[in-house]
Protein backbone atom coordinates (compact mmCIF):
# COMPACT_ATOMS: atom_id res chain seq x y z
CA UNK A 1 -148.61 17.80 15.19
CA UNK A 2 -144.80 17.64 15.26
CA UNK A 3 -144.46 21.14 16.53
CA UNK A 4 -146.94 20.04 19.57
CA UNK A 5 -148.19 23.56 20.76
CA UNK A 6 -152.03 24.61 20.09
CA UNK A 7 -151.13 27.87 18.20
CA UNK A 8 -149.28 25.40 15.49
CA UNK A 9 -153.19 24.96 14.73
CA UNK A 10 -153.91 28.63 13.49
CA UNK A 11 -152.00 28.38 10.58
CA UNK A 12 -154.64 25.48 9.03
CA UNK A 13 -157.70 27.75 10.86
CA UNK A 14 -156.87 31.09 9.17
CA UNK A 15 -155.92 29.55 5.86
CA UNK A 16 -159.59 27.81 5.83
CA UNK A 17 -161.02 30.76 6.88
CA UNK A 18 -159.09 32.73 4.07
CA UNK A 19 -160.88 29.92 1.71
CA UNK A 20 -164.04 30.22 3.39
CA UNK A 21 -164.33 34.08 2.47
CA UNK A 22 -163.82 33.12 -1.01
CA UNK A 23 -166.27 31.30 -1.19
CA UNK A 24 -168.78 33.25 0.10
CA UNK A 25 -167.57 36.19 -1.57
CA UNK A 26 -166.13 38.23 1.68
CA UNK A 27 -164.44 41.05 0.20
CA UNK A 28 -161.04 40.58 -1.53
CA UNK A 29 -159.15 42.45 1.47
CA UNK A 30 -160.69 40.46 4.22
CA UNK A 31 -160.33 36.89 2.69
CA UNK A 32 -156.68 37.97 1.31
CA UNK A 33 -155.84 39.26 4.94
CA UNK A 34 -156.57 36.05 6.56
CA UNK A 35 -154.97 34.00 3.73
CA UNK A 36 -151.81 36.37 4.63
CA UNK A 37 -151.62 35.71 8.13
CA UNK A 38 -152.47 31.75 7.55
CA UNK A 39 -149.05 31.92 5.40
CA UNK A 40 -147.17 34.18 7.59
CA UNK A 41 -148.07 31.17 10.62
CA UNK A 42 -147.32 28.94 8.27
CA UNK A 43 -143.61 30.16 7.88
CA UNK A 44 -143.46 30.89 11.63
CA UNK A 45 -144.43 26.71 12.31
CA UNK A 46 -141.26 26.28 10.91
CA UNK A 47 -138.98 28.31 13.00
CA UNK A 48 -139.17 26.22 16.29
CA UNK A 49 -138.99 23.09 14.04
CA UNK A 50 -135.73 24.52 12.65
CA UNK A 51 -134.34 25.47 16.05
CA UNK A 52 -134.96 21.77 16.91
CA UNK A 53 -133.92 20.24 13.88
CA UNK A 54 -131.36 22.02 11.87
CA UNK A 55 -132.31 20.11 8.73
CA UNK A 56 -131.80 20.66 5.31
CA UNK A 57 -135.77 19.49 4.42
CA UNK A 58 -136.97 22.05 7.18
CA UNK A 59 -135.52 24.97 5.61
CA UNK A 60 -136.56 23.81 2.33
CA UNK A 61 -140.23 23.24 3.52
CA UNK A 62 -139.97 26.79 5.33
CA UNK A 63 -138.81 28.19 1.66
CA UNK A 64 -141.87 26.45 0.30
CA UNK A 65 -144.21 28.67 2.80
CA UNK A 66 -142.13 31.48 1.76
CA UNK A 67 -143.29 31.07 -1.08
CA UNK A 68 -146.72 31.47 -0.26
CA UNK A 69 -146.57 34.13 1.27
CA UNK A 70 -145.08 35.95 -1.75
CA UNK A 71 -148.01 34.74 -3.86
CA UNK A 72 -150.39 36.02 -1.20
CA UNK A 73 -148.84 39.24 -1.07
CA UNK A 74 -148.90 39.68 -5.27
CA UNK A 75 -152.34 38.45 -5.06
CA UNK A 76 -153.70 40.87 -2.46
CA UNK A 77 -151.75 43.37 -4.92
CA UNK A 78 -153.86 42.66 -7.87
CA UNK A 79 -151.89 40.95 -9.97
CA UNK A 80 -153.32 38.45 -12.47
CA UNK A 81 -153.79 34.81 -11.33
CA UNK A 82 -151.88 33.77 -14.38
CA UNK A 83 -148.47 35.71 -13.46
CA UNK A 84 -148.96 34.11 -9.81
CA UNK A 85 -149.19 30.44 -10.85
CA UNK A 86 -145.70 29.72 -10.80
CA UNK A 87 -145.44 31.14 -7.22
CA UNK A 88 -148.77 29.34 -6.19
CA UNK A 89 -146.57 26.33 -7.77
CA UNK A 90 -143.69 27.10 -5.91
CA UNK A 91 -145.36 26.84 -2.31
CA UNK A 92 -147.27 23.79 -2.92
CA UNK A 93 -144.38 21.75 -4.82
CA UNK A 94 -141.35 23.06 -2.35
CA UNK A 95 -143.43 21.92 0.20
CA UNK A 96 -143.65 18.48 -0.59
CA UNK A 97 -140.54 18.16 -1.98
CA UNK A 98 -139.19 18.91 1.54
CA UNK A 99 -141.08 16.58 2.75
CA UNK A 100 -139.72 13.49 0.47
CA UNK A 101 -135.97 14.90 1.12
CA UNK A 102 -137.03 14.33 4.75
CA UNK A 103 -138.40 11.03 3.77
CA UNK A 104 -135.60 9.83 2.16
CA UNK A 105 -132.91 11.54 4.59
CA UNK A 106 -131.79 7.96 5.59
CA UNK A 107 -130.22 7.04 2.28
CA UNK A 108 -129.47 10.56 0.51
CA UNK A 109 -126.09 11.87 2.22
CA UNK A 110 -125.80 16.05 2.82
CA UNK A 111 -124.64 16.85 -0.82
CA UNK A 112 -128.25 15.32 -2.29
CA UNK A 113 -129.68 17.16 0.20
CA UNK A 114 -128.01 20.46 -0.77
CA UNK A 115 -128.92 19.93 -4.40
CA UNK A 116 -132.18 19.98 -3.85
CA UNK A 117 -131.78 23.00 -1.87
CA UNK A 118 -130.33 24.49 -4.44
CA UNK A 119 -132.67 23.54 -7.20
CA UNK A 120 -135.78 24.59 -4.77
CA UNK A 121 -133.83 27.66 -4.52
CA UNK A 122 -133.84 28.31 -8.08
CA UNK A 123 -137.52 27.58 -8.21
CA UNK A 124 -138.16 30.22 -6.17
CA UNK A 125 -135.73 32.81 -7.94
CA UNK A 126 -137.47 31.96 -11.16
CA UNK A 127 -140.90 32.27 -10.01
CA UNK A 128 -140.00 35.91 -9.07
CA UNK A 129 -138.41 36.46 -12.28
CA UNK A 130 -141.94 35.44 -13.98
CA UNK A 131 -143.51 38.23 -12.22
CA UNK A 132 -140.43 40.66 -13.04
CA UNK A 133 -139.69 39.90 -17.26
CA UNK A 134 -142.83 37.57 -17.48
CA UNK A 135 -141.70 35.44 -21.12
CA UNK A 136 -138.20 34.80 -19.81
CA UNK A 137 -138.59 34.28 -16.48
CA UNK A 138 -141.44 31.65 -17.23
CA UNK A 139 -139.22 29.75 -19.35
CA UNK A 140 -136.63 29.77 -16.66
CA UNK A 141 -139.09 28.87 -13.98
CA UNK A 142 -140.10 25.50 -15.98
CA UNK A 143 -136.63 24.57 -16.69
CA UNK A 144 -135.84 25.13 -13.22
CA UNK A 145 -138.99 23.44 -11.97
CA UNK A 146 -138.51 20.59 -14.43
CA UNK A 147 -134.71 20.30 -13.07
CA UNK A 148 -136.29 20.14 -9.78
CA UNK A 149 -139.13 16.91 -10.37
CA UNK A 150 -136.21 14.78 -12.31
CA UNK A 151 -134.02 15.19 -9.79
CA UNK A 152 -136.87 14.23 -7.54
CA UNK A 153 -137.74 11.15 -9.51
CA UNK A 154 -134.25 10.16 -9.49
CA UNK A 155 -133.95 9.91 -5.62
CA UNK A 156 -137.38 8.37 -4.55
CA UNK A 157 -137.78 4.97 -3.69
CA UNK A 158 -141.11 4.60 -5.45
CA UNK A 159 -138.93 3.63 -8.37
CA UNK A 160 -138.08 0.70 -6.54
CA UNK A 161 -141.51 0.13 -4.34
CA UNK A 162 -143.84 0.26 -7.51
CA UNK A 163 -142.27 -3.36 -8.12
CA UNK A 164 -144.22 -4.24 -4.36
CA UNK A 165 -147.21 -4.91 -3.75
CA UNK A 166 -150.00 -3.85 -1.72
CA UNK A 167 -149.90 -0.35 -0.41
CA UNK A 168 -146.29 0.21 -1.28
CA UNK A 169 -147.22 -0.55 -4.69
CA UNK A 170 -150.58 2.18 -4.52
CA UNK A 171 -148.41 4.92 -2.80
CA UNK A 172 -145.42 4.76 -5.41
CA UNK A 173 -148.09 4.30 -8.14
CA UNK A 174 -149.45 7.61 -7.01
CA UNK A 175 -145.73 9.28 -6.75
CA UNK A 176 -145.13 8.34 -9.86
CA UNK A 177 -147.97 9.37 -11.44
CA UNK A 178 -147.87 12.97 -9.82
CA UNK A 179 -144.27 13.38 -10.80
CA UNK A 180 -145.33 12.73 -14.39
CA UNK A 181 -148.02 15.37 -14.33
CA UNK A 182 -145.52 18.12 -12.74
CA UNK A 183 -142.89 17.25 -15.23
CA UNK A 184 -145.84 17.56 -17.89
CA UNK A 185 -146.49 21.30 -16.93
CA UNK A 186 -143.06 22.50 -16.24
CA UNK A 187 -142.83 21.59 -19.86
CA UNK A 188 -145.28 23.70 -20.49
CA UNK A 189 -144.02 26.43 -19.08
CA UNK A 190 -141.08 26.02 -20.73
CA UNK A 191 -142.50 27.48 -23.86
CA UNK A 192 -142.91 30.19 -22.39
CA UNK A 193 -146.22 32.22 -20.52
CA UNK A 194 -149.41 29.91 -20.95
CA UNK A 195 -151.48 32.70 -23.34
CA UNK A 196 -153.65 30.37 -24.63
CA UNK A 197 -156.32 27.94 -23.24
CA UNK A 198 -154.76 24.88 -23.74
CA UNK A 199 -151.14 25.73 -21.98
CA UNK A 200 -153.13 27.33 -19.21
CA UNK A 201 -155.49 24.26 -18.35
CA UNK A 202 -152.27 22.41 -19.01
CA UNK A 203 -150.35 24.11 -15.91
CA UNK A 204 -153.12 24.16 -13.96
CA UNK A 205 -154.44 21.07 -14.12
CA UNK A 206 -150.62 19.37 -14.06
CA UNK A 207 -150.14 20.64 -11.22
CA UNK A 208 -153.12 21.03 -8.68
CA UNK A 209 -154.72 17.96 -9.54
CA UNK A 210 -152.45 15.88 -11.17
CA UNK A 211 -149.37 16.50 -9.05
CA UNK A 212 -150.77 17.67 -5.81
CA UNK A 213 -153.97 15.29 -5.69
CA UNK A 214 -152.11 12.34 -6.81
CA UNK A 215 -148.99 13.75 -3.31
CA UNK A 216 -152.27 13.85 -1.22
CA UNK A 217 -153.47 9.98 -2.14
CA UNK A 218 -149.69 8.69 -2.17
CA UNK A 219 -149.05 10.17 1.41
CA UNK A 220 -152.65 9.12 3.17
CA UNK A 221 -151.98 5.79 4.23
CA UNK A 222 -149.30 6.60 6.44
CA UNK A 223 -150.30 10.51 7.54
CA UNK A 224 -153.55 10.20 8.36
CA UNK A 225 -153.46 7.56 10.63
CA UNK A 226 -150.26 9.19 12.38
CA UNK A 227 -152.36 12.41 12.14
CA UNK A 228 -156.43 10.91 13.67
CA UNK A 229 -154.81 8.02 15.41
CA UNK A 230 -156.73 5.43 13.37
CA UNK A 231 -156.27 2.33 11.32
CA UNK A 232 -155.84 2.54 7.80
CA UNK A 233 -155.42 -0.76 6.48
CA UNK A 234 -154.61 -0.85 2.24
CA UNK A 235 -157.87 -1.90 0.12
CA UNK A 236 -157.82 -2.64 -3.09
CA UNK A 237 -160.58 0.24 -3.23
CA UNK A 238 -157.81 2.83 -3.14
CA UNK A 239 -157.33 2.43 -6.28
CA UNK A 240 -160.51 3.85 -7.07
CA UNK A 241 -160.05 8.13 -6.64
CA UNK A 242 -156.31 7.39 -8.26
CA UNK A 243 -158.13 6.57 -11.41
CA UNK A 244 -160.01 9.44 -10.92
CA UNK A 245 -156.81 11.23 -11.88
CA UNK A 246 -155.72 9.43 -14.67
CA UNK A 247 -154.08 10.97 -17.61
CA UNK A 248 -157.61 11.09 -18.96
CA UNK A 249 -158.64 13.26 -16.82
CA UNK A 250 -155.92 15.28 -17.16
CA UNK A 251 -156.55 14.88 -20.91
CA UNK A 252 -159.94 16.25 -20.27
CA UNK A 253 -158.90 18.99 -18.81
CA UNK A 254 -156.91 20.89 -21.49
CA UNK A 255 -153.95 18.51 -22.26
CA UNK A 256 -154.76 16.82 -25.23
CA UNK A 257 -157.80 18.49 -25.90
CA UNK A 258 -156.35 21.49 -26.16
CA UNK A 259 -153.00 20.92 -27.45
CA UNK A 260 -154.03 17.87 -29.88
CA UNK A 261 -157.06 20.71 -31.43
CA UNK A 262 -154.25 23.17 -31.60
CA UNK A 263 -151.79 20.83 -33.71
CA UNK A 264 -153.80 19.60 -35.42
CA UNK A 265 -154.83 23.02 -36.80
CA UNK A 266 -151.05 23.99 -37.29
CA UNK A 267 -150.65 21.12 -39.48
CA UNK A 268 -153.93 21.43 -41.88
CA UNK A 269 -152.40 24.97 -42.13
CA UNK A 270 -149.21 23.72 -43.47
């Protein structure tokens, strides 16, 4: 939308037709090459946005993508899902954290902004070092990314907007919320590669659903009327799918479950 060219659209095409094939099974290469060259657009949507906009959250966002495409590349490789994660991580929580930096442009001055370059930065560095000396560089990477969400928490406004009401209120509820569940599994990782169940469903589930899902539900009310031109007034009914990602849920998944059966069993053994 912001770029304002029709080919900006093929990154979102071939990454849903990279989905698609996985879905139905297409063979690895096939799905994996379109996934590729969705990411590879993906970085390239961000090259005319830079030229226009020499700002700090554009290059992080276009770092975020970079990031992507690294995981695509390792994945097409055959590496292990598990080693990828905290590249898979990177893309997804770069990418939004370039967008809140660009959000909040108006009140952080050029230094914030380069810190959170530079802690993005060492996201990235640390998810390669994962791949490269897998226990130590996944202890880095959660420090890193755990550096990364306080520092995030620290500058957003939700702190101040969950005190509103209304749909301020909702979308900094959500924030919030998502921040906690990121800050959850970078602790995670911080001891170290997720062997077992519990740490695994822990990073997982922290992230994709209870960071990511809880970005996608705090950012609606204001994208996708931008985005469909259409009127999304707040209802108390929004509420509803936030509570579907509860710390409950998140419990469900792994967190407690799995870490509260697994302490629990360290202490009867003591």
């Amino acid at each position: 939308m912001a770029l304002g060219r029709a080919w900006g659209y093929l990154a979102p095409l071939l990454l849903a037709l990279g989905g698609l094939g996985l879905l139905v099974s297409l063979p690895r290469i096939l799905a994996g090459t379109l996934l590729l060259a969705g990411m590879v657009a993906t970085v390239a949507l961000y090259v005319p946005l830079w030229r226009r906009q020499r700002a700090v959250a554009v290059l992080i966002q276009m770092l975020g993508a970079g990031a992507g495409v690294a995981a695509t590349l390792l994945w097409l490789a055959g590496v292990q899902t598990s080693l990828i994660l905290p590249w898979l991580c990177s893309f997804l929580v770069i990418t939004i954290a370039g967008e809140r930096v660009e959000l909040a442009r108006l009140h952080l001055g050029p230094r914030s902004e380069m810190v959170a370059l530079v802690l993005c930065c060492a996201v990235v560095g640390c998810a390669a070092a994962s791949v490269l000396w897998v226990w130590p560089g996944t202890v880095l990477f959660g420090a890193a990314l755990a550096l990364l969400v306080l520092w995030l928490m620290r500058q957003d406004v939700a702190r101040r907007t969950i005190h509103a009401q209304g749909a301020p209120r909702f979308m900094a509820a959500c924030l919030l919320a998502g921040y906690f569940w990121l800050l959850v599994a970078a602790v995670t990782w911080c001891f170290g590669y997720p062997v077992s169940v519990a740490a695994y469903d822990t990073v997982v589930h922290g992230v994709f659903l209870g960071f990511v899902m809880s970005m996608i539900m705090a950012h609606a009310p204001t994208i996708l009327p931008a985005v469909l031109a259409i009127k999304l007034p707040y209802r108390a009914l929004m509420w509803s799918p936030r509570c579907c990602c509860t710390p409950d849920w998140c419990c469900a998944c792994g967190w407690v479950t799995g870490w509260g059966t697994s302490c629990c069993g360290r202490l009867a053994g003591c």
